[in-house]
N, C-alpha and C. Protein backbone atom coordinates (compact mmCIF):
# COMPACT_ATOMS: atom_id res chain seq x y z
N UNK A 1 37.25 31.23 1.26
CA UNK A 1 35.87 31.19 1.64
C UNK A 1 35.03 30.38 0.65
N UNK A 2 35.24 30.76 -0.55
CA UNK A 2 34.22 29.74 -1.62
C UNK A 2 34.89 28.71 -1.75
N UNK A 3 36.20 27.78 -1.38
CA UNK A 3 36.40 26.63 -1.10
C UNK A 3 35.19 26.16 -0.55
N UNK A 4 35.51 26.79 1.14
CA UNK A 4 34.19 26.05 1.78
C UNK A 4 33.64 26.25 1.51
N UNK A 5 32.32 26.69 0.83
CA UNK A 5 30.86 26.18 0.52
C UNK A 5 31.12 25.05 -0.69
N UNK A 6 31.87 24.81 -1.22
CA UNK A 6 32.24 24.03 -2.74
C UNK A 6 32.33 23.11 -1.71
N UNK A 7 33.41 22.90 -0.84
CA UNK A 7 33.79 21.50 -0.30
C UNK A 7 32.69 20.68 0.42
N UNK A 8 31.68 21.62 1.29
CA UNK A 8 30.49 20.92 1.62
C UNK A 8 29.39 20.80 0.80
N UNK A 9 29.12 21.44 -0.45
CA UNK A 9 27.82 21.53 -1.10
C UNK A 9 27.92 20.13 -1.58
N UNK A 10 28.49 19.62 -1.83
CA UNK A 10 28.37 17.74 -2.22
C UNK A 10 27.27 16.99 -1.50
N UNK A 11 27.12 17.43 -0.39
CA UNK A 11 26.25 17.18 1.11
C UNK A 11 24.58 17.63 0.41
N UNK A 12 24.89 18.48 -0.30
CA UNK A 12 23.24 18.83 -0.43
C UNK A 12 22.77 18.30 -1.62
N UNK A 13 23.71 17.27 -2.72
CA UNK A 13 23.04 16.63 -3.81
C UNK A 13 22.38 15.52 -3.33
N UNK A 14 22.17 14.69 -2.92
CA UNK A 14 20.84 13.63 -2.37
C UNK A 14 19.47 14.45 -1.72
N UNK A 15 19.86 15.43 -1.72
CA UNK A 15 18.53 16.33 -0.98
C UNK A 15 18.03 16.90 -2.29
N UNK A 16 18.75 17.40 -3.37
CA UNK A 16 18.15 18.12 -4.62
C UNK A 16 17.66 16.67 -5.15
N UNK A 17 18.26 16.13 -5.33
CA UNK A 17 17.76 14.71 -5.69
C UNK A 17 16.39 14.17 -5.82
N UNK A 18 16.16 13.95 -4.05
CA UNK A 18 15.29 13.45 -3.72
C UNK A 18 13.74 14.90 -4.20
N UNK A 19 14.34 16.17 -3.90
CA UNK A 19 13.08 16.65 -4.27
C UNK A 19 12.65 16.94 -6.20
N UNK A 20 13.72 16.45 -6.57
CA UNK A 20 13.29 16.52 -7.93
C UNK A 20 12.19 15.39 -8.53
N UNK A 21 12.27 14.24 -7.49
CA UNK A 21 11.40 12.93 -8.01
C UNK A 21 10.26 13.58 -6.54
N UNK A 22 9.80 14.41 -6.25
CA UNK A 22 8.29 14.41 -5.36
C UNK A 22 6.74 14.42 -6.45
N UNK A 23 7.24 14.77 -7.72
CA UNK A 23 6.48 14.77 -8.41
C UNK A 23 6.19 14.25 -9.57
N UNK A 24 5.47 13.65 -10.15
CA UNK A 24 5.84 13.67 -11.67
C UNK A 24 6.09 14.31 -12.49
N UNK A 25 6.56 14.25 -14.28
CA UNK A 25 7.41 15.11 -14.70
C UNK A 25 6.19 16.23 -15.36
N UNK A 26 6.33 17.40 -15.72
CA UNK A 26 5.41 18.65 -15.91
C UNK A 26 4.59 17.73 -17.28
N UNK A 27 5.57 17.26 -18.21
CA UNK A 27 5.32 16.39 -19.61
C UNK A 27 5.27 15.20 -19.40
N UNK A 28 4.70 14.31 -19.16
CA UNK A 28 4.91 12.78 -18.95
C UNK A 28 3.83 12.09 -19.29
N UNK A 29 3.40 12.58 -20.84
CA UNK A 29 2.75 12.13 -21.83
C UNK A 29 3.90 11.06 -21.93
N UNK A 30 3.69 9.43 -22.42
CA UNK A 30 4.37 8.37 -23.56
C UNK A 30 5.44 8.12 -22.43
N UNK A 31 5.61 8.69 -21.47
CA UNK A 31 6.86 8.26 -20.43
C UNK A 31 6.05 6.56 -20.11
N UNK A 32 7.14 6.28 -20.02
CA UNK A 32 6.93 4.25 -19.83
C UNK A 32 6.60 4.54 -17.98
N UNK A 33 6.03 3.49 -17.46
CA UNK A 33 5.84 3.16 -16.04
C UNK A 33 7.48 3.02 -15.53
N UNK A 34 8.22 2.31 -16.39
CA UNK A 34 9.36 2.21 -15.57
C UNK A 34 10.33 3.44 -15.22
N UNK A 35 10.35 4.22 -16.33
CA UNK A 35 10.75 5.48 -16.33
C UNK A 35 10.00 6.24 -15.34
N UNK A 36 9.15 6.11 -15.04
CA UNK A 36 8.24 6.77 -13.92
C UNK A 36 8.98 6.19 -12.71
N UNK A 37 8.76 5.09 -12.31
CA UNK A 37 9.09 4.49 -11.43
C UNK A 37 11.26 4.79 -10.67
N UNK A 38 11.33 4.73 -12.03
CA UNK A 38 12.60 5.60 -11.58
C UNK A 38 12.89 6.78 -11.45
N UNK A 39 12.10 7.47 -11.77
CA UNK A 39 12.01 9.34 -11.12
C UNK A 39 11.39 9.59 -9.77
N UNK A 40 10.12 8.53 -9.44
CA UNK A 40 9.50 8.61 -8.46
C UNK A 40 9.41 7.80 -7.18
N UNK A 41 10.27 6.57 -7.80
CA UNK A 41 9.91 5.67 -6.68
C UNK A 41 8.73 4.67 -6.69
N UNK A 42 9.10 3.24 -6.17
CA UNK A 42 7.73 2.30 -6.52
C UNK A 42 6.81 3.03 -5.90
N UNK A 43 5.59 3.22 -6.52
CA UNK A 43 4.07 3.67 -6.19
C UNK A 43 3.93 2.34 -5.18
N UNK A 44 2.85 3.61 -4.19
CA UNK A 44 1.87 2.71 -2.98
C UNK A 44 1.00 1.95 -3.54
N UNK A 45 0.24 1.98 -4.52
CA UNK A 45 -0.48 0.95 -4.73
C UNK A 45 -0.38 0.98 -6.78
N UNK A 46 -1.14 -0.44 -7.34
CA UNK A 46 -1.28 -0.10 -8.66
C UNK A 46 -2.24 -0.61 -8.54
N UNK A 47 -3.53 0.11 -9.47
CA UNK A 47 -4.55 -0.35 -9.90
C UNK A 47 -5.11 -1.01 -10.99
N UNK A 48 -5.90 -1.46 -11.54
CA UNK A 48 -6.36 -1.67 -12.54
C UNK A 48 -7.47 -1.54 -12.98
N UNK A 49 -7.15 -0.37 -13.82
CA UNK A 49 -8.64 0.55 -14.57
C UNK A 49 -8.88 0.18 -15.77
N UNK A 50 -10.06 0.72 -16.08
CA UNK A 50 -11.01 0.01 -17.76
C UNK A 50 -9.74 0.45 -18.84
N UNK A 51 -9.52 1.27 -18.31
CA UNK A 51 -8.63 2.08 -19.72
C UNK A 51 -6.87 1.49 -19.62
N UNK A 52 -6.54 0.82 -18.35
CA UNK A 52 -5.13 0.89 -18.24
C UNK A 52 -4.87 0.63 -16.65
N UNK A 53 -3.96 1.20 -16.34
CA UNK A 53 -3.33 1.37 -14.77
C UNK A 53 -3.10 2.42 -14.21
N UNK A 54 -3.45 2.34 -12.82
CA UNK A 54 -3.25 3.58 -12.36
C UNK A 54 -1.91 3.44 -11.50
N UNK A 55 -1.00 4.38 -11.24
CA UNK A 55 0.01 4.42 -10.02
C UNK A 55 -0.72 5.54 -8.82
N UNK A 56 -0.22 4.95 -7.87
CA UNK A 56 -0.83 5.79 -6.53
C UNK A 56 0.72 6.02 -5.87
N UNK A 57 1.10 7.33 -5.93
CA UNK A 57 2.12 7.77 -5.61
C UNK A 57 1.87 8.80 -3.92
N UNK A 58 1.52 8.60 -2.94
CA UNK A 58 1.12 9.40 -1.62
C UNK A 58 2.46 9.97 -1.13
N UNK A 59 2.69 11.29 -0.81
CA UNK A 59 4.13 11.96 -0.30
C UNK A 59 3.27 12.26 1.09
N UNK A 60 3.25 11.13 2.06
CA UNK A 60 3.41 11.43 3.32
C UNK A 60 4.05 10.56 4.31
N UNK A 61 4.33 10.03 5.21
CA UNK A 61 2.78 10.69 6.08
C UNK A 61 2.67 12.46 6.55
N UNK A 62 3.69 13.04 6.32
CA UNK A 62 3.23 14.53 6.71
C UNK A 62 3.46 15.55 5.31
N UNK A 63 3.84 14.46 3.72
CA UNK A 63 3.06 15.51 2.94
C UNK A 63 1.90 15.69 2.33
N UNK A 64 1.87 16.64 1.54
CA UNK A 64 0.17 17.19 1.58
C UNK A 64 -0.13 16.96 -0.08
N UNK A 65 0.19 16.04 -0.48
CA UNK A 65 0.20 15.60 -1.84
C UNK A 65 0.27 13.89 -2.16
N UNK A 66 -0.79 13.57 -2.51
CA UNK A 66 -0.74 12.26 -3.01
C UNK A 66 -1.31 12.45 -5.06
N UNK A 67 -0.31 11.41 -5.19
CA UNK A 67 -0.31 11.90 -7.27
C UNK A 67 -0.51 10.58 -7.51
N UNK A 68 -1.91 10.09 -8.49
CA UNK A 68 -2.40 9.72 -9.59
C UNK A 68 -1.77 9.75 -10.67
N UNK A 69 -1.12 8.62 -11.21
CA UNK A 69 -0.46 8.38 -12.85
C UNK A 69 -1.07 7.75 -13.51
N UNK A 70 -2.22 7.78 -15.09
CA UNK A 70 -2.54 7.03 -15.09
C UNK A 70 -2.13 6.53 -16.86
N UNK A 71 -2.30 5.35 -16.84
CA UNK A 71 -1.23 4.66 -18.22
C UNK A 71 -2.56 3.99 -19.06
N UNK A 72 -2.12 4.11 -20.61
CA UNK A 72 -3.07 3.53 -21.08
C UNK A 72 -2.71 1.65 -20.89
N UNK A 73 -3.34 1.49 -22.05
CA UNK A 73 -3.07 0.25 -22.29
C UNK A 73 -1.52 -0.48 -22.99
N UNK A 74 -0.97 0.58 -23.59
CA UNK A 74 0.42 0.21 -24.16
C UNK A 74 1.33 0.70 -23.08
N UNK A 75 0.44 0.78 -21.90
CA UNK A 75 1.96 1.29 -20.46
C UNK A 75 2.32 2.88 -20.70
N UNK A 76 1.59 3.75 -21.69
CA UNK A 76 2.37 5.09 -21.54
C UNK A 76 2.15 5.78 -20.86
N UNK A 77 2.15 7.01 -20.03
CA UNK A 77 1.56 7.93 -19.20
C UNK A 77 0.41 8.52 -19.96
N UNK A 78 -0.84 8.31 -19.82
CA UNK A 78 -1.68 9.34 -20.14
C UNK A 78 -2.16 10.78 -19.62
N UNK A 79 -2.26 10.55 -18.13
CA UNK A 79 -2.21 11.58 -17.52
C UNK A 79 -2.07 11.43 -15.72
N UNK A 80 -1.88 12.85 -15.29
CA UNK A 80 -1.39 12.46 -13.88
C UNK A 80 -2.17 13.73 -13.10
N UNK A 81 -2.54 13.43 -12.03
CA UNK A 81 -3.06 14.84 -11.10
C UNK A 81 -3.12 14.46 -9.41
N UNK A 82 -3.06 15.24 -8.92
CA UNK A 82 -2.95 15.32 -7.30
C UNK A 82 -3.98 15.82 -6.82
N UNK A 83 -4.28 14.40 -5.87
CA UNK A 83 -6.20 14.21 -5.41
C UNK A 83 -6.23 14.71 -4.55
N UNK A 84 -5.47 15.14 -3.32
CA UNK A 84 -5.84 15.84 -2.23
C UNK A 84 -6.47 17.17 -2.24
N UNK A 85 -7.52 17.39 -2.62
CA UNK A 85 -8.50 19.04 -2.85
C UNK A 85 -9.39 18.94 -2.41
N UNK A 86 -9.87 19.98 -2.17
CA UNK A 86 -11.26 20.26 -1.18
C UNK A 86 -12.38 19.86 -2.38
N UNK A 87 -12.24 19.82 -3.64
CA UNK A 87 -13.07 19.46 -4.55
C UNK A 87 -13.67 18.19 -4.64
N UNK A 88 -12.26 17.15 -4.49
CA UNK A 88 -11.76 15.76 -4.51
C UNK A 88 -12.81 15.17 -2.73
N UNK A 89 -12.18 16.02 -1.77
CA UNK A 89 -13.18 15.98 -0.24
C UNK A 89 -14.75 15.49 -0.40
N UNK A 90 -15.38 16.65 -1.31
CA UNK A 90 -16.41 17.11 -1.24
C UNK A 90 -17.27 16.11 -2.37
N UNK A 91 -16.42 14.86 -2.47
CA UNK A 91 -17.59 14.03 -3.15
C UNK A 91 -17.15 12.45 -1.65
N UNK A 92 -16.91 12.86 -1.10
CA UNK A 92 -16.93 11.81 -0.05
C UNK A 92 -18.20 11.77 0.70
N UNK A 93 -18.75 11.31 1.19
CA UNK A 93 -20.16 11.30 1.66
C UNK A 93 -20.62 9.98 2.73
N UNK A 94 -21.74 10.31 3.83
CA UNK A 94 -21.76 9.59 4.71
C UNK A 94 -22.82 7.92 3.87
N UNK A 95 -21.98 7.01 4.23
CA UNK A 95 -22.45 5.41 3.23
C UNK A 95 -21.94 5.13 2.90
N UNK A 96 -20.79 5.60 1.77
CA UNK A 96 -19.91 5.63 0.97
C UNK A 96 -18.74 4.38 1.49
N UNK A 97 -18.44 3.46 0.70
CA UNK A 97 -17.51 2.35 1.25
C UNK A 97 -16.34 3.11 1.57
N UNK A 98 -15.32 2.10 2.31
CA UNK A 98 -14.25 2.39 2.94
C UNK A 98 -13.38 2.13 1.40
N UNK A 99 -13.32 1.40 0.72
CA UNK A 99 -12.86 1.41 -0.65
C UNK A 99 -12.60 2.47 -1.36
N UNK A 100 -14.20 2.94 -1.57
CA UNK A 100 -14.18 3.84 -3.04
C UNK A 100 -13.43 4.99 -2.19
N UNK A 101 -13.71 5.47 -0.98
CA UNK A 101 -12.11 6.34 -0.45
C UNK A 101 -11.52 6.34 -0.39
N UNK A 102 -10.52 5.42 -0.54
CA UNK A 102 -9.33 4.87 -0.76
C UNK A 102 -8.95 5.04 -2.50
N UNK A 103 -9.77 4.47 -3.22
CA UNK A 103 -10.16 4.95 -5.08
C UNK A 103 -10.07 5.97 -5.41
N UNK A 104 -10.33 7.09 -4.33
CA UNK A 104 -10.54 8.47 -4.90
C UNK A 104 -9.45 9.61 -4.01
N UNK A 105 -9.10 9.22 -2.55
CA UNK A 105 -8.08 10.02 -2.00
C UNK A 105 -6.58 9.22 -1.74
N UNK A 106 -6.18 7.64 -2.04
CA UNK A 106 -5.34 7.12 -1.82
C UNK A 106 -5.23 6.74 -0.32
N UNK A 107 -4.06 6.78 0.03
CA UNK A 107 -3.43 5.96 0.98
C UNK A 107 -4.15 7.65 1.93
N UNK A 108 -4.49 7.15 3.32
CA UNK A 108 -4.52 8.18 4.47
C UNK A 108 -3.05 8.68 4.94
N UNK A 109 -2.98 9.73 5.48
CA UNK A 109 -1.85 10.27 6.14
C UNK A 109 -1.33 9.89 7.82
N UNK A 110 -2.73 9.70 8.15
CA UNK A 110 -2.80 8.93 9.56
C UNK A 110 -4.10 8.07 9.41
N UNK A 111 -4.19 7.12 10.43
CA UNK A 111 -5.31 5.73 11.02
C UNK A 111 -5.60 6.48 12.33
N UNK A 112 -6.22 6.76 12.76
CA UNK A 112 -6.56 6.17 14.55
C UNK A 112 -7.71 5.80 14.45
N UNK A 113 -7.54 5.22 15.84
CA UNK A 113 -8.94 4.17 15.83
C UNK A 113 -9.93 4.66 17.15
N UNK A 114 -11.05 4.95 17.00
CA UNK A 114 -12.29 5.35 17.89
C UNK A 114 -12.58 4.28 19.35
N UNK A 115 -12.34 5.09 20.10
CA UNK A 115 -12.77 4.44 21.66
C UNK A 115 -13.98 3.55 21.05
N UNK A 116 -13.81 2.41 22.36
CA UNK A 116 -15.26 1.71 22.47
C UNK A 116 -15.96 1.24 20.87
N UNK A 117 -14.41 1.03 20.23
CA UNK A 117 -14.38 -0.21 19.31
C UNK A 117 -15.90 0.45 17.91
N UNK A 118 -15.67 1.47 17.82
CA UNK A 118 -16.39 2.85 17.04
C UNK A 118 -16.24 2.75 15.65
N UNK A 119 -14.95 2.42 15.13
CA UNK A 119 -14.16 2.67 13.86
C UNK A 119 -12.81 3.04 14.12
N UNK A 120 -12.20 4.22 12.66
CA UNK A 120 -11.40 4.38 12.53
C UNK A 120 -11.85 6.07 12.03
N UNK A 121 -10.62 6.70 12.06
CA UNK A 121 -10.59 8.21 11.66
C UNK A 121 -9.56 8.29 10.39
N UNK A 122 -9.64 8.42 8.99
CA UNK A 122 -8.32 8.57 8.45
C UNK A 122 -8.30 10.13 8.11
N UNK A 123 -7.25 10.59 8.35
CA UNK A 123 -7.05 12.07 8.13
C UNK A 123 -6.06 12.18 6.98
N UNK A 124 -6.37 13.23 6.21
CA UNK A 124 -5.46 13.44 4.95
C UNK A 124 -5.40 14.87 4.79
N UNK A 125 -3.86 15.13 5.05
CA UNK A 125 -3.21 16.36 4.89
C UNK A 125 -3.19 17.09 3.91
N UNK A 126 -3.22 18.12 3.29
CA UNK A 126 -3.47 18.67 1.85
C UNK A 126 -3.30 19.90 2.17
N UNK A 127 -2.67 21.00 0.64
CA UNK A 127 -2.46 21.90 1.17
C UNK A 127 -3.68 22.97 0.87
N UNK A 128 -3.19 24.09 2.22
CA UNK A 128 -4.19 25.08 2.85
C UNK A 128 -3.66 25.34 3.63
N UNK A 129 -4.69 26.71 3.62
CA UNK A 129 -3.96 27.66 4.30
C UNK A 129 -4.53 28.17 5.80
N UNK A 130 -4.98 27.07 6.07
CA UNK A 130 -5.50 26.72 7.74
C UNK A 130 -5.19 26.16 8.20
N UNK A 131 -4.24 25.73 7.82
CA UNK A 131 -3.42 24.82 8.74
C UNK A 131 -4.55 23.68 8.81
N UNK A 132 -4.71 22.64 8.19
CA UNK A 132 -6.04 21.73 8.58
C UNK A 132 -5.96 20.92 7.62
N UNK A 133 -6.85 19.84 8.12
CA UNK A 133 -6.70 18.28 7.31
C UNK A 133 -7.96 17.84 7.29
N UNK A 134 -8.35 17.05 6.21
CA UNK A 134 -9.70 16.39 6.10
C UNK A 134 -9.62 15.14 6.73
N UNK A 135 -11.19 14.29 7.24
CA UNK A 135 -10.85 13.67 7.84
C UNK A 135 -12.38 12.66 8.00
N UNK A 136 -12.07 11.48 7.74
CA UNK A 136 -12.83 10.67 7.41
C UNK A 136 -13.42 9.38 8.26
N UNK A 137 -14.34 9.57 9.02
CA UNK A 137 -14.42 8.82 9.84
C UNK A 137 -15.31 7.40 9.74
N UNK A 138 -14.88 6.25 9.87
CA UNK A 138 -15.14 4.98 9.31
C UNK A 138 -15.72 3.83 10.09
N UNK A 139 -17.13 3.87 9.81
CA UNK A 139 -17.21 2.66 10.73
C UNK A 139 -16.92 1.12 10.87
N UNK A 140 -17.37 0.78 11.49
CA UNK A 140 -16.59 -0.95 12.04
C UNK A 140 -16.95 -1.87 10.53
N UNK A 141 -18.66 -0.90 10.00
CA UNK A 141 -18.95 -1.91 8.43
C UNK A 141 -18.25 -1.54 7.36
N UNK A 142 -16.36 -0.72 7.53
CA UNK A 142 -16.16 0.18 6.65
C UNK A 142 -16.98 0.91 5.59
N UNK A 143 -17.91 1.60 6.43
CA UNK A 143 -18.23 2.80 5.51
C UNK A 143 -18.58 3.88 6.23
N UNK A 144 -18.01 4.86 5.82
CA UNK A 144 -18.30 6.53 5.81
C UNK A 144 -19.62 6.93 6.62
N UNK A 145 -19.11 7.39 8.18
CA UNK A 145 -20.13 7.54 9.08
C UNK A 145 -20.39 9.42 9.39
N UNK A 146 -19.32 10.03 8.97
CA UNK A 146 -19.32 11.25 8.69
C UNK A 146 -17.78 12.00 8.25
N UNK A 147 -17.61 13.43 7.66
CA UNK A 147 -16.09 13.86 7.50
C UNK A 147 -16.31 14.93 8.01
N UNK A 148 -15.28 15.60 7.59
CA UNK A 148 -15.11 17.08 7.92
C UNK A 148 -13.48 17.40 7.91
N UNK A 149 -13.27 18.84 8.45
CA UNK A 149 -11.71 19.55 8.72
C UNK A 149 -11.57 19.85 10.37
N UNK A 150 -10.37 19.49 10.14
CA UNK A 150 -10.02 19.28 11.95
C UNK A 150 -8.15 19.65 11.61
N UNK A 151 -7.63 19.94 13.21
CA UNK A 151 -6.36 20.74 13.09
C UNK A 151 -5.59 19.57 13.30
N UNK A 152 -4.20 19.68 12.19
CA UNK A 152 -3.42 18.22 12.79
C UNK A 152 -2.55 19.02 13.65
N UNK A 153 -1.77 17.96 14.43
CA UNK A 153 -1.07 17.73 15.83
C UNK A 153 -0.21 18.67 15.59
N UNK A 154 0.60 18.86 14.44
CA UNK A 154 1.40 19.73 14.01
C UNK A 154 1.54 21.73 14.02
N UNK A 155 -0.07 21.46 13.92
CA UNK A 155 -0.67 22.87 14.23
C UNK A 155 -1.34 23.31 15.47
N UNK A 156 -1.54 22.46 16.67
CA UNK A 156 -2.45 22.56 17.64
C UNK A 156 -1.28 23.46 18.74
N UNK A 157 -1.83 24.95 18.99
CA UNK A 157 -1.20 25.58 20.01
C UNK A 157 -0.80 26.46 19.15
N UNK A 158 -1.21 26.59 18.05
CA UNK A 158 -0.36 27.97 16.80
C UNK A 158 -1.38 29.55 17.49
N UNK A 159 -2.42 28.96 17.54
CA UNK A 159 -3.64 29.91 17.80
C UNK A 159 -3.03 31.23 18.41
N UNK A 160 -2.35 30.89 19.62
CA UNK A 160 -1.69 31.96 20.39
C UNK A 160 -0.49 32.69 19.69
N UNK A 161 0.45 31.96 18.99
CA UNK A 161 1.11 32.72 17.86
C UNK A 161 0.50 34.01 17.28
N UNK A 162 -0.62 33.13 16.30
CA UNK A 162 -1.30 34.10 15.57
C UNK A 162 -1.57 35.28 16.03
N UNK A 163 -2.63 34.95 17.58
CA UNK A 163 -2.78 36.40 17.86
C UNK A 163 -1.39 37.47 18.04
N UNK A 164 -0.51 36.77 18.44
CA UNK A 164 0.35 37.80 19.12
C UNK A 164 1.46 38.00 18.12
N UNK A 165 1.05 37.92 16.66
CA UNK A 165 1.36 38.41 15.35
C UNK A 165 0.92 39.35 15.19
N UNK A 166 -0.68 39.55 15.59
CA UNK A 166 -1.45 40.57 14.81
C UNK A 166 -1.61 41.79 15.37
């Protein structure tokens, strides 16, 4: 019997693998970009900030975590944090360029685009416990025409579950 699980568990090292690089490391003070880059994978975008560089690391399109690395000037890790929060939401505001949202929540989780040539909607998944996603709606002059929380596709029809849990 413990043959077989020995003979197939080989099968589940690319899966431990892969979830050991979803994040950056707990310590990753002086860690080099490249060393990053090989735990995590090339970042979605790199920036260039007053102080250094940033990496934009997004785990979707259906996860609920996009991670900020940011390096000084000699390339080391200075520090790292994960922007998707209702805190992070709540400085988005209607005017606001299509840019500096992008600056401050990364890459979207989904695009769609508004009937009758309106804009765009980007929604960003994050975790909570409503099942729900923020969601940013953009007009044609890319900028911020209003946001809010709305249910993704993933959750729509749970409602009836719930009740017939309780």
């Amino acid at each position: 019997m413990h043959y077989r699980i020995f003979r197939w568990s080989w099968l589940l090292l690319p899966w431990l693998a892969a979830c050991s690089s979803y994040a950056p490391p707990v310590n990753l003070l002086n860690i080099t970009r490249d060393a990053l880059v090989a735990r995590m994978g090339e970042p979605d975008r790199v920036r260039q900030m007053n102080e250094g560089t940033r990496l934009e690391f997004p785990r979707g399109p259906m996860g609920k975590h996009t991670w900020f690395v940011y390096f000084d000037a000699a390339g080391r890790a200075i520090r790292s944090e994960q922007v998707l929060t209702e805190q992070n939401f709540n400085q988005i505001n209607p005017g606001m360029a299509q840019d500096e949202v992008h600056q401050r929540l990364g890459r979207p989780s989904e695009v769609q685009a508004l009937g009758r040539s309106r804009g765009v909607v980007w929604s960003y998944r994050y975790e909570n416990y409503l099942c729900q996603w923020f969601q940013v709606e953009l007009t044609l002059e890319q900028q911020v025409r209003s946001t809010g929380y709305g249910q993704p596709p993933e959750c729509m029809g749970r409602d009836d579950l719930l009740v017939s849990l309780r």
